[in-house]
Every structure is written in C-alpha cells, then in structure tokens.
Protein backbone atom coordinates (compact mmCIF):
# COMPACT_ATOMS: atom_id res chain seq x y z
CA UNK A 1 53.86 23.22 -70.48
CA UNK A 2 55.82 19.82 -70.23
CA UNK A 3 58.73 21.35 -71.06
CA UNK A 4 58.61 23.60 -67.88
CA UNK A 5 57.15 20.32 -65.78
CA UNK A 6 60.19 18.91 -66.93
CA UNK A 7 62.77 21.82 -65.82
CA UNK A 8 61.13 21.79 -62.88
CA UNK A 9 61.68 18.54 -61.90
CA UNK A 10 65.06 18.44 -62.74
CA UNK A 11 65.63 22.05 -60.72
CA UNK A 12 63.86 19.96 -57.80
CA UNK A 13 65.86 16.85 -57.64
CA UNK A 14 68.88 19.00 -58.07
CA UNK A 15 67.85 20.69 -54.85
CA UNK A 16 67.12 18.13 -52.56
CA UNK A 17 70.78 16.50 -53.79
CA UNK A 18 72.60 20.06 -52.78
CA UNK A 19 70.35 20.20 -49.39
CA UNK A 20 70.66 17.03 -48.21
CA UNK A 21 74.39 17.26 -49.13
CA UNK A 22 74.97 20.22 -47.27
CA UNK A 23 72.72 19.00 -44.13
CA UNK A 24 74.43 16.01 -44.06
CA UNK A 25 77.69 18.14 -43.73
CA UNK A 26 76.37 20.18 -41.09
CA UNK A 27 75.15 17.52 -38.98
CA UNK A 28 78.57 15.71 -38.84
CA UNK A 29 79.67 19.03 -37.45
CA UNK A 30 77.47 19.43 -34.71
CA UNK A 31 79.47 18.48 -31.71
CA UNK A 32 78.70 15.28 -29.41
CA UNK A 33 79.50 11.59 -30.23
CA UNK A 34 76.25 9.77 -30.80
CA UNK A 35 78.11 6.18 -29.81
CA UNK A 36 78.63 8.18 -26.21
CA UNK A 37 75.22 9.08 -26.01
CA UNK A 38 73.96 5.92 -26.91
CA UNK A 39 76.58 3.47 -24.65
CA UNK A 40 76.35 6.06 -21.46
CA UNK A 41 79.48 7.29 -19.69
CA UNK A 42 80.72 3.50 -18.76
CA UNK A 43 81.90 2.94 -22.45
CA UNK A 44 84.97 1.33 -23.21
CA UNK A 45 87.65 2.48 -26.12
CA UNK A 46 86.55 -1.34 -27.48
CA UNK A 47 82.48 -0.67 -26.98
CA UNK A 48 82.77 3.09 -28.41
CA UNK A 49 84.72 1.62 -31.76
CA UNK A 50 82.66 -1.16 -32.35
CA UNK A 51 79.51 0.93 -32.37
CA UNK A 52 81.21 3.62 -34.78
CA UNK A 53 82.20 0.64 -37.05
CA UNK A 54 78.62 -0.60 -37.00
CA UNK A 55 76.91 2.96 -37.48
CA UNK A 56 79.45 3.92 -40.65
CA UNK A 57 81.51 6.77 -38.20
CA UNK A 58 84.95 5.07 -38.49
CA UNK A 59 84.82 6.13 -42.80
CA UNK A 60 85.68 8.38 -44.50
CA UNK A 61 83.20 11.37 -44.75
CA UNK A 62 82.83 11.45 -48.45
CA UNK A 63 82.29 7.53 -48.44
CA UNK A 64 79.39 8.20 -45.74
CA UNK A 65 77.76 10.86 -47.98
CA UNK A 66 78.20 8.37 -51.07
CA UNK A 67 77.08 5.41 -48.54
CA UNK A 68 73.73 7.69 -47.90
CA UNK A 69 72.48 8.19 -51.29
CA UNK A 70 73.19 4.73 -52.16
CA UNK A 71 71.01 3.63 -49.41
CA UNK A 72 68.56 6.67 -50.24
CA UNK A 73 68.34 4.96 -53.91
CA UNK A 74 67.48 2.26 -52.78
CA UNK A 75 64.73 3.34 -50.38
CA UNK A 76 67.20 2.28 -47.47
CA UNK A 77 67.29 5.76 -44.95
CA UNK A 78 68.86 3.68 -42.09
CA UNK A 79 68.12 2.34 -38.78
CA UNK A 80 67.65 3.96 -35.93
CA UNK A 81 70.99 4.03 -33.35
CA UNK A 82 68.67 3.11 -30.29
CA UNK A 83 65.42 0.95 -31.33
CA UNK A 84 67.15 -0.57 -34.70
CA UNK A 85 63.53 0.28 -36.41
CA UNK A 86 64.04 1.42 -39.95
CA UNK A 87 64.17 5.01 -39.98
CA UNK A 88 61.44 5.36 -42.77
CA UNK A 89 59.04 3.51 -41.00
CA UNK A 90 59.87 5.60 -37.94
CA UNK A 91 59.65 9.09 -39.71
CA UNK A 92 56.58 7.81 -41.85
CA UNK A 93 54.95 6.62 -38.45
CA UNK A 94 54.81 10.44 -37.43
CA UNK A 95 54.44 12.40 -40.19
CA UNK A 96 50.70 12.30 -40.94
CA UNK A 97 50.83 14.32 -37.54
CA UNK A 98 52.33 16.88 -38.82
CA UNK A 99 51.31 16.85 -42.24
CA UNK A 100 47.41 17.17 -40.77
CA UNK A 101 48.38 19.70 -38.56
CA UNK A 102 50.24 21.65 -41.57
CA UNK A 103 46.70 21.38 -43.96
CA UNK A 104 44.20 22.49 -40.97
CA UNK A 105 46.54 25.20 -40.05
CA UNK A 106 46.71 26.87 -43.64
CA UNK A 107 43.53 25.91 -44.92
CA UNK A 108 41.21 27.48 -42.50
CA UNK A 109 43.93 30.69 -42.46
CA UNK A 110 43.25 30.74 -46.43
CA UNK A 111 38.89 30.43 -45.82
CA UNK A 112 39.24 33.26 -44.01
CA UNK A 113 42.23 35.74 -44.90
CA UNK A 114 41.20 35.44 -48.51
CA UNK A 115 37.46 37.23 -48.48
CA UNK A 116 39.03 39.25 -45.99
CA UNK A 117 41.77 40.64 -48.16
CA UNK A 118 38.91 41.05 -51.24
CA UNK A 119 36.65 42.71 -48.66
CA UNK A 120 39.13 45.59 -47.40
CA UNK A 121 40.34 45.69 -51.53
CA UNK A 122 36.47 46.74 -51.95
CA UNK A 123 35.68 48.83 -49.17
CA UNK A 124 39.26 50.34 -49.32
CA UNK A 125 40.10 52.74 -46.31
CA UNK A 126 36.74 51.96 -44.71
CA UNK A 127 36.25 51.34 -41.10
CA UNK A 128 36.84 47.22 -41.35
CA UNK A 129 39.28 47.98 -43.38
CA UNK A 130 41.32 49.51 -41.09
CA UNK A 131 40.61 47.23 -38.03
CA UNK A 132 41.27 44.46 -40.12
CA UNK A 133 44.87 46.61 -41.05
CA UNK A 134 45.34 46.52 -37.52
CA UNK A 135 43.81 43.30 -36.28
CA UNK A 136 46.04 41.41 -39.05
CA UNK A 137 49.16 43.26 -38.51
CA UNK A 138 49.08 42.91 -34.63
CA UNK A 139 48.74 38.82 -35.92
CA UNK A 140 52.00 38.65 -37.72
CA UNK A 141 54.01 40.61 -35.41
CA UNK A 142 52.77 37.72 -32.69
CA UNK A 143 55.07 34.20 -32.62
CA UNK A 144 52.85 31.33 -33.19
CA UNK A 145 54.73 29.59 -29.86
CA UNK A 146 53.47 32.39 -27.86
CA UNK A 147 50.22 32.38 -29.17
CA UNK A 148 50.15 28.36 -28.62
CA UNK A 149 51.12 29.26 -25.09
CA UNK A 150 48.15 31.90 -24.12
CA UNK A 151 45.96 29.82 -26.20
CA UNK A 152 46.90 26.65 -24.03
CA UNK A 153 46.59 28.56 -21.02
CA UNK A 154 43.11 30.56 -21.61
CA UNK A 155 41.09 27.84 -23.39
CA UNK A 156 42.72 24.30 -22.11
CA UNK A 157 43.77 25.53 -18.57
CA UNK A 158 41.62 28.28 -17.49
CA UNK A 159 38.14 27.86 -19.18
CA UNK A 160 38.57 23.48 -20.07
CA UNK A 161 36.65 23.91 -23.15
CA UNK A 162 39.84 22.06 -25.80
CA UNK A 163 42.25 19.21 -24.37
CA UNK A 164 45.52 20.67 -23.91
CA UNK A 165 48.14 17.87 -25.12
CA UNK A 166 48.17 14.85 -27.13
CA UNK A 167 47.14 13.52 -30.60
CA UNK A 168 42.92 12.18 -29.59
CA UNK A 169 42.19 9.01 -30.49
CA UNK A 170 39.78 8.69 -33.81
CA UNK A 171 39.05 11.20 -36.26
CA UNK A 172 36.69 13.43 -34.19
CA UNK A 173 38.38 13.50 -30.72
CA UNK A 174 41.98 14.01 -33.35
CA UNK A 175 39.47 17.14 -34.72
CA UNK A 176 39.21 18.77 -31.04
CA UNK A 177 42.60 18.25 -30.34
CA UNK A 178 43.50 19.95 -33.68
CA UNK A 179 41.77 23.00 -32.80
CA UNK A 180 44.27 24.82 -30.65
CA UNK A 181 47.50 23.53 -32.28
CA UNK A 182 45.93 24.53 -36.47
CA UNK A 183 44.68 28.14 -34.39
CA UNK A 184 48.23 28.92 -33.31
CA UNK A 185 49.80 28.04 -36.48
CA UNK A 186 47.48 29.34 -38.55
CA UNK A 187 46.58 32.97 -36.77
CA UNK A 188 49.33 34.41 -38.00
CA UNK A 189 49.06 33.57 -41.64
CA UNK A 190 45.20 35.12 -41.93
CA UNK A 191 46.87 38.29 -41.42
CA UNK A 192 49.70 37.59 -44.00
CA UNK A 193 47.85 36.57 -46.36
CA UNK A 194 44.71 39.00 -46.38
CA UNK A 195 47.37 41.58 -46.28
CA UNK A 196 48.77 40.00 -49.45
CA UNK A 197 45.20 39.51 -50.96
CA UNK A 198 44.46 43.14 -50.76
CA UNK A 199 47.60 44.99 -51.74
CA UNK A 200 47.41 42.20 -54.97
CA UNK A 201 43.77 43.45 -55.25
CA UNK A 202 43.88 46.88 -55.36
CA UNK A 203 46.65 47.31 -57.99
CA UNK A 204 44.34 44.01 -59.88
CA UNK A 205 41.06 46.10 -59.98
CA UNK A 206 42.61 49.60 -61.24
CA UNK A 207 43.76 47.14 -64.63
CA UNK A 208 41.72 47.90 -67.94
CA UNK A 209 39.51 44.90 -68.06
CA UNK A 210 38.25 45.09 -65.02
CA UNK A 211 36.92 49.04 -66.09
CA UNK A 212 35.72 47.12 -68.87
CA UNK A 213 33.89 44.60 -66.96
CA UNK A 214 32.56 47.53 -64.46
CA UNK A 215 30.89 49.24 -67.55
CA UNK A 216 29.08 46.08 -68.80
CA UNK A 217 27.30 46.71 -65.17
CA UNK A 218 28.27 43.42 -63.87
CA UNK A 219 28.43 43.52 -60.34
CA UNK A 220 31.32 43.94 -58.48
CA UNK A 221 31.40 40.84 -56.34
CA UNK A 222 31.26 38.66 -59.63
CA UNK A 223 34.17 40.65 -60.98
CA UNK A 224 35.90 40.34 -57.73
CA UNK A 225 35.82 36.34 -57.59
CA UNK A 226 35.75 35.72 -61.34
CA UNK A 227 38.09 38.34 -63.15
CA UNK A 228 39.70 39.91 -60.14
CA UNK A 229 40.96 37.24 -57.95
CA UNK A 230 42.41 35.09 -60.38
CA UNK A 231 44.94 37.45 -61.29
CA UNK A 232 45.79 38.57 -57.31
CA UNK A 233 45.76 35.60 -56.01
CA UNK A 234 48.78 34.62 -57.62
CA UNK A 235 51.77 35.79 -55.27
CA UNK A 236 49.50 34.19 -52.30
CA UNK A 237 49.98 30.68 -54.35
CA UNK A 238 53.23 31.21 -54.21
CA UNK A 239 53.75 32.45 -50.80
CA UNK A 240 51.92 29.08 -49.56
CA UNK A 241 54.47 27.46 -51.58
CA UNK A 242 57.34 28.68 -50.17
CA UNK A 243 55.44 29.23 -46.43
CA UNK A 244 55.57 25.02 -46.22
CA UNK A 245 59.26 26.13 -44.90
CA UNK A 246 57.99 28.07 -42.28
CA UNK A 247 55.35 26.05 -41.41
CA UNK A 248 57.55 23.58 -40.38
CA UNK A 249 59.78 25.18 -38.45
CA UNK A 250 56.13 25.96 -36.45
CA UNK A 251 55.03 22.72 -36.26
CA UNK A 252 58.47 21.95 -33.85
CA UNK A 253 57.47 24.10 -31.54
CA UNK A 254 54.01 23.50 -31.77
CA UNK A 255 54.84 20.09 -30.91
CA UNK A 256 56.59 20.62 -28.44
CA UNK A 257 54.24 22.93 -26.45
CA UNK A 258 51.08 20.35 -27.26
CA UNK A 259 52.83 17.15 -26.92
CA UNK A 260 51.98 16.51 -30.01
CA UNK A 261 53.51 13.74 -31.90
CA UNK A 262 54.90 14.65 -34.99
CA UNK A 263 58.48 15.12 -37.07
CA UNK A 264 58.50 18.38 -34.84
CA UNK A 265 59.02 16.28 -31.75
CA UNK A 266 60.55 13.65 -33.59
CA UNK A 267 63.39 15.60 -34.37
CA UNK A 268 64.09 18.04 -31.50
CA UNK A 269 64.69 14.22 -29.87
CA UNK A 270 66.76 12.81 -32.13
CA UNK A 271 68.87 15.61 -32.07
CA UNK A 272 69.64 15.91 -28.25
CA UNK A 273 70.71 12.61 -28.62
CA UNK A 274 72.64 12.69 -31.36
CA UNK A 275 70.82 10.03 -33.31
CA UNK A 276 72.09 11.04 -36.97
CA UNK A 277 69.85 8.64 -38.77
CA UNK A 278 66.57 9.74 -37.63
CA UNK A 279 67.73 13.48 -38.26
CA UNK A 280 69.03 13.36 -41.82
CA UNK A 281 65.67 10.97 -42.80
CA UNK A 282 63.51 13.73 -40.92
CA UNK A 283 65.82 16.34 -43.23
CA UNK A 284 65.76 14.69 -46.23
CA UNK A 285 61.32 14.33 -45.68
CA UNK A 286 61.31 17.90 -44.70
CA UNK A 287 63.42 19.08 -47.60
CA UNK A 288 61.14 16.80 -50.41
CA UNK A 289 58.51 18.44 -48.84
CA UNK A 290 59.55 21.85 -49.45
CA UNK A 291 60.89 21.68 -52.53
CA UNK A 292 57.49 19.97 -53.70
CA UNK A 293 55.77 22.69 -52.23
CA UNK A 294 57.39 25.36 -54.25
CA UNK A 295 57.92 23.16 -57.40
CA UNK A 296 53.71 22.56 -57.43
CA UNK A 297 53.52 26.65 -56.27
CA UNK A 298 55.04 27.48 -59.51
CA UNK A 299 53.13 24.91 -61.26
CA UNK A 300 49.58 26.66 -60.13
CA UNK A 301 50.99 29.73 -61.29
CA UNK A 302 51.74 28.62 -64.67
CA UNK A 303 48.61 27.38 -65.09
CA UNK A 304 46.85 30.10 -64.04
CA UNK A 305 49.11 32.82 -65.80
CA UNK A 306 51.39 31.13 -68.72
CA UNK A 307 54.01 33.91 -68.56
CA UNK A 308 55.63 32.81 -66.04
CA UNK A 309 56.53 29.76 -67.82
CA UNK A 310 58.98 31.59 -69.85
CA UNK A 311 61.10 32.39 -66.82
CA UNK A 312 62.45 29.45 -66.14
C-alpha cells in the first residue's frame, strides 16, 4: 500500500508541474497587455516598459516559467498587478467560498442519489424506478447555470423565501445563503450519481456471494448496505474524484449568477483584466485541487478493493 501512496504522489506532483506549465503557456497567449489595462489608455512607451520590467514581461518566456516555480518553491505566487497584495493571501482569502460551496453541493447530492440508486437497484423496473429514470435523467440533461437562474428567480425573486446574492454573514445566515447556490450545483449530480449507483448495483447483486448471502436469509437491505454497496460504490468514488473538475468549472458560474465571492468570481475578474498573477495562483489552487481529488479517489478505491493497486 505505500508503495502505491508513493507512485501516486509522484504521478501527482508530476501533474500539477505539466499543468501549470502548460497554463502558464496558454495564458501568455491570450491576447491583451495587462501593463495597458492596468496604466489606462494615457500610457506612455516609458510608463508601459517600466511596468513590464517590474511585472517580469520584458524576459524571456522560459526565464518567467523558471522565475514562477522558483517563487512557487518558495511559497512566493506573486503580487497582485493592481492592489500589490500577495496573491496567496488573495486567492486563500476566497477560497473557503468556494470550497464550502463545493462540499454542500456534493454532499447532500451523495445523501440522496445514493439510497436512491440502491432503491431503483431493488425494486428494479418498478414504478419509482422509472420516475426516478426519468426525474434523474431530465436533471443531467439541465445546466446547473440555468437551473441557478429559475431557482433565483422562483424562490429569491418571486416567492422571497432564500436571499438571492451574497455570502451571509455568520455561519447560519452563510447556511441560507448556501441553499440555492449547493441546490443548483448539486441537482444535477443526484441524478448522475443514482444513475451510477444503480447500473453498479444491479450487475453487484447478480455476483455469487451475494446468492450466497440471500440463502443464509439475511435480509436484503443488510446485504444491500453491507455486502452490496461496498463493491458498487466504487466507480461513484471515483467519479467524485474526478467530478472536483467539473465542479469547478460550476462554481464560476455559480458565482457569478449569486454574487458570490469565491475563486469563481475571483478569476473571471482577473482575467478581463489581464491580471496574470492572480490567474496562474487561482490555476495552480485549482489544479492541486484536482489532482488531490483524483489522487485521494484512487486512494479510497484501493482501500476498499486492493486490485486496483496493481494497476498503477
């Protein structure tokens, strides 16, 4: 088992290096100057080189990229072109948003896709079964912006019952405010994932030791949650790993549609103006957070079934 901790690791850090590498890349060739955008249309020649001097523009690309990781080393993710903060403290400030947002969204989706899934598994072909085909399907075909949006509209808007925008101040009034944002991120993923649940389920409870199991006459709920869903709840683990991705990519417009503070909004900013440091330190959170995601995915799963720690 520590050998494959230790693989994994390695695969990890190797990751991020390649991302951010490639980001980094990217980013340089999105087009805009971010001196321009910072000095206004009045710059001088003099005023537009001094400020690419100061931000590390006027070198060479490869001695920016090697200039990064140095910093990154040394916990150093720059300063930010307009407010001179460090750029960790300012990505650190608004990540908890997000990160909040990202655990109420997929944790109440799991509470409730998951006896969902083992439910229609059960009662396969059965009337909830195929509402809940329906209901859950009809869920993942839907955006999560546009169910933010009708969900903004009906509850905040029309009926007043959930704040529309903002963060709440304290934990309880933050609770309320999460309600709409973790319901549009998360509606979509109770249908994935009880989808996911049952197909793992059926092919899970035709297996030989849970026939077994069924002629000891224990019941079939108990082999459900204690011999059953073990086993098919596997490619859900890793689906939640790899998901973080996706949820993510939510959360930005989720942001944006519940003013919202968060790396969502924190980047969709820094990018229309061009403010490189505060996008590659959003990037290079972002990508540690996926590739953590996945790398503790795949630990779960070999835990819970050591095969899979030969395939690495």
């Amino acid at each position: 088992m520590w050998l494959y901790l230790v693989k994994r690791v390695v695969l990890a850090v190797a990751i991020i290096a390649i991302a951010v590498t490639l980001l980094f890349l990217m980013i340089r060739a999105v087009p805009g100057d971010p001196a321009a955008v910072l000095l206004g249309p009045r710059a001088t020649l003099e005023m537009t080189a001094q400020l690419h001097q100061q931000m590390g523009l006027d070198k060479p690309l490869v001695v920016q990229i090697v200039t990064f990781f140095g910093g990154l080393l040394h916990g150093n993710l720059g300063f930010d072109v307009f407010s001179q903060r460090p750029v960790a403290d300012i990505v650190f400030e608004q990540l908890p948003f997000t990160l909040e947002l990202i655990l109420i969204s997929i944790s109440w989706a799991v509470v409730a896709a998951v006896p969902l899934g083992c439910y229609s598994a059960m009662r396969r072909s059965s009337v909830i079964d195929q509402v809940a085909g329906v209901a859950t399907v009809a869920t993942i075909a839907i955006p999560s912006f546009v169910v933010a949006i009708y969900a903004l509209l009906i509850f905040a808007v029309t009926l007043r019952w959930l704040p529309a925008i903002g963060a709440g101040n304290g934990v309880w009034d933050g609770l309320i405010h999460l309600i709409l944002p973790a319901f549009a991120m998360g509606i979509g993923w109770v249908g994935y994932i009880s989808r996911l649940v049952r197909a793992s389920m059926l092919e899970v409870l035709g297996e030989n030791h849970i026939r077994m199991a069924r002629s000891f006459g224990i019941s079939e709920w108990r082999i459900v949650a204690r011999y059953a869903l073990p086993l098919a709840i596997l490619p859900t683990v890793t689906i939640l790993g790899v998901g973080i991705a996706w949820l993510l990519s939510s959360a930005v417009f989720i942001e944006v549609v519940f003013a919202r503070p968060g790396i969502g909004a924190l980047i969709v900013n820094a990018v229309n103006t061009r403010n490189y440091p505060i996008v590659m330190g959003v990037v290079l959170v972002t990508t540690f957070l996926i590739v953590a995601a996945t790398t503790l995915s795949d630990v779960v799963n070999a835990l819970l079934d050591p095969r899979t720690r030969e395939k690495l």
